[in-house]
C-alpha atoms as a PDB file:
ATOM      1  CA  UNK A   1     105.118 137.617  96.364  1.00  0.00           C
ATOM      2  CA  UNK A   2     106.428 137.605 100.115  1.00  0.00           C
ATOM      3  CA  UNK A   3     105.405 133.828 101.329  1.00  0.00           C
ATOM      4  CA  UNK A   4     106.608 131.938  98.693  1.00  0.00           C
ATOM      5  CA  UNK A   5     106.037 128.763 100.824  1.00  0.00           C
ATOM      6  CA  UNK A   6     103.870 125.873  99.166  1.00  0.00           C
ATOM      7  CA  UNK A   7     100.833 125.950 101.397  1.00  0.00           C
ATOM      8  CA  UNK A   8     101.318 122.614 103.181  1.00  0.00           C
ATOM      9  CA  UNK A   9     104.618 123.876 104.659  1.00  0.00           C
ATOM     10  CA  UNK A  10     103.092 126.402 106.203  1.00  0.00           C
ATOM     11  CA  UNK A  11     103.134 126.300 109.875  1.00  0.00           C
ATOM     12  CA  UNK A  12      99.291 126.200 111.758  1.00  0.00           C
ATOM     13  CA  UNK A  13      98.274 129.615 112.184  1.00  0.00           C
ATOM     14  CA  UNK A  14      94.759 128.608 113.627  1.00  0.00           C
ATOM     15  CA  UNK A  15      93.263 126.041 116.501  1.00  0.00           C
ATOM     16  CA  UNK A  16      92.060 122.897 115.405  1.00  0.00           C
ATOM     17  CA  UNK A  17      88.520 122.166 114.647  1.00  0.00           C
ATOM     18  CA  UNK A  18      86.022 120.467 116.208  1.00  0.00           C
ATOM     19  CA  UNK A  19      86.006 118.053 113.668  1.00  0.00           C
ATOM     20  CA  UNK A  20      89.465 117.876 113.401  1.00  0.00           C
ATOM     21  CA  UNK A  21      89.350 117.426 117.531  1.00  0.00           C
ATOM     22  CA  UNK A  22      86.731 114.341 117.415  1.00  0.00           C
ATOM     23  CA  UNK A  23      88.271 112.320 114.831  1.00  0.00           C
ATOM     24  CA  UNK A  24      91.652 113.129 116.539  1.00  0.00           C
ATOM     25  CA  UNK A  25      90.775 111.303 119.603  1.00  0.00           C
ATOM     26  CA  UNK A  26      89.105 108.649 117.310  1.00  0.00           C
ATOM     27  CA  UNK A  27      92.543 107.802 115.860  1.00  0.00           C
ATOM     28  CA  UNK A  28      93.728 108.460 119.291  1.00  0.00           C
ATOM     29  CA  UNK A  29      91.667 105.210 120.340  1.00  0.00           C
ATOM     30  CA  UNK A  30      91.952 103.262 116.872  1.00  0.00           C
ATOM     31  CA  UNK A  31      95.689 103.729 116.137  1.00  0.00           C
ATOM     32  CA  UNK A  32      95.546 101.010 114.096  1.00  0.00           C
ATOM     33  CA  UNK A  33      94.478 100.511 110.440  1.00  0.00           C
ATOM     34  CA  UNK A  34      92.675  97.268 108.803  1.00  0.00           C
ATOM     35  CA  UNK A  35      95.865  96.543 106.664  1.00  0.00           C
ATOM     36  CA  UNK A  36      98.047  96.704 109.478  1.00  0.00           C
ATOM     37  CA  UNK A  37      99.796 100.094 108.743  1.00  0.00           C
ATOM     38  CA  UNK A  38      99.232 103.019 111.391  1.00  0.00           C
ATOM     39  CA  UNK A  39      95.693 104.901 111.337  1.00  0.00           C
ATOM     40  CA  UNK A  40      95.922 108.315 109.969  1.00  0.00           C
ATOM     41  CA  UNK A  41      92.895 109.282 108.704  1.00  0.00           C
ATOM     42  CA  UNK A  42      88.677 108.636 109.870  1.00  0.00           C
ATOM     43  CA  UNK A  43      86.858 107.410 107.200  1.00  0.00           C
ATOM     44  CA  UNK A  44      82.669 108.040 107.498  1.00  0.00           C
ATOM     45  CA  UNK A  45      80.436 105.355 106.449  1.00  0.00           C
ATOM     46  CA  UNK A  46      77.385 107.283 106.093  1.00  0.00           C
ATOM     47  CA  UNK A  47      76.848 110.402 104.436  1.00  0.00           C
ATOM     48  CA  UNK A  48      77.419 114.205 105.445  1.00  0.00           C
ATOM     49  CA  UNK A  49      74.625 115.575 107.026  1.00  0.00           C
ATOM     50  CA  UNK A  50      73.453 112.086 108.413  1.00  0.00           C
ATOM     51  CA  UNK A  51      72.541 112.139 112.463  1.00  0.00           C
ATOM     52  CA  UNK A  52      74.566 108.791 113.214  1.00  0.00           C
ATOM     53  CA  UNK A  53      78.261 110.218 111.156  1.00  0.00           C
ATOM     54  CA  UNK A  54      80.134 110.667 113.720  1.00  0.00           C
ATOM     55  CA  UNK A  55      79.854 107.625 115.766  1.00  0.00           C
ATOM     56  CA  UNK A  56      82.267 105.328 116.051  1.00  0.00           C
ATOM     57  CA  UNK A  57      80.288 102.309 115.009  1.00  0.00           C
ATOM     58  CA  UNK A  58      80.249 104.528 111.680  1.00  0.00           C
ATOM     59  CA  UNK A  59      83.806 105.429 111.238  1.00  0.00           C
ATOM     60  CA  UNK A  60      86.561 103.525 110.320  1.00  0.00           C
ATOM     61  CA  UNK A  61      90.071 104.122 111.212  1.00  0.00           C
ATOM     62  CA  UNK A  62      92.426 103.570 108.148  1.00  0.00           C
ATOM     63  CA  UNK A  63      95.785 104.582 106.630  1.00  0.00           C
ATOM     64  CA  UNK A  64      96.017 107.251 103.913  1.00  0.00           C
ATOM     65  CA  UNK A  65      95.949 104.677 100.944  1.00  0.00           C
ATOM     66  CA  UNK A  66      93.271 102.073 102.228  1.00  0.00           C
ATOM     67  CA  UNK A  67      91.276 105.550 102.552  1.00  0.00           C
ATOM     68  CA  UNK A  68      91.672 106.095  98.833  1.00  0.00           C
ATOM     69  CA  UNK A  69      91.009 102.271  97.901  1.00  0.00           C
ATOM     70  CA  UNK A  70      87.843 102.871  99.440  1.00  0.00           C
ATOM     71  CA  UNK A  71      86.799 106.037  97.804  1.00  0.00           C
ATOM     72  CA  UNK A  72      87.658 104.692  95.022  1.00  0.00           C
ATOM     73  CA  UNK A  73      85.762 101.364  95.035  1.00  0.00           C
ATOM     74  CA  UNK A  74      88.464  98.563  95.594  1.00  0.00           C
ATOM     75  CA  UNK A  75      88.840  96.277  98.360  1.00  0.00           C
ATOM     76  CA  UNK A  76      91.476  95.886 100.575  1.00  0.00           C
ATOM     77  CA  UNK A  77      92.900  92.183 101.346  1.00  0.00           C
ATOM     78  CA  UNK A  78      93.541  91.566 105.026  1.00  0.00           C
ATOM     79  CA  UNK A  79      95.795  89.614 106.009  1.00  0.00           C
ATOM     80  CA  UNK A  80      95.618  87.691 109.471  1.00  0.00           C
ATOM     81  CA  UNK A  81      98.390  85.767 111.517  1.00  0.00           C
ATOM     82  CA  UNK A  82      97.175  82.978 113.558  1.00  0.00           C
ATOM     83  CA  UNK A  83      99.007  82.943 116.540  1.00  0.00           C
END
């Protein structure tokens, strides 16, 4: 075998979506998660094929493992300073 690379070390060979574009710029203006920890990932609140998606009212902005907590059912404690 010639690449013998795993695939996520692979360098991007192709542009980025469209979906990959929109929730780009939605992290772009959310940078923040819930928990405190940078925003890397969009999480939907309604389902695929639903008209409303990709709004922002309907996204959240979260970090990779509040994005599995939620998939996965649990809740996530937030903690808040008062200042």
């Amino acid at each position: 075998m010639s690449n013998t690379k795993p695939w996520r070390a692979k360098t991007r060979t192709t542009k980025p979506s469209s979906r990959q574009k929109r929730n780009g710029l939605f992290l772009d203006r959310h940078p923040q998660c819930r928990c405190g920890a940078p925003a890397t990932e969009a999480h939907h609140d309604l389902p695929k094929g639903h008209p409303n998606r990709n709004d922002d009212q309907n996204m959240q902005a979260v970090c990779r493992q509040c994005h599995i907590e939620i998939h996965r059912g649990m809740t996530v404690t937030i903690s808040v300073s008062a200042a």
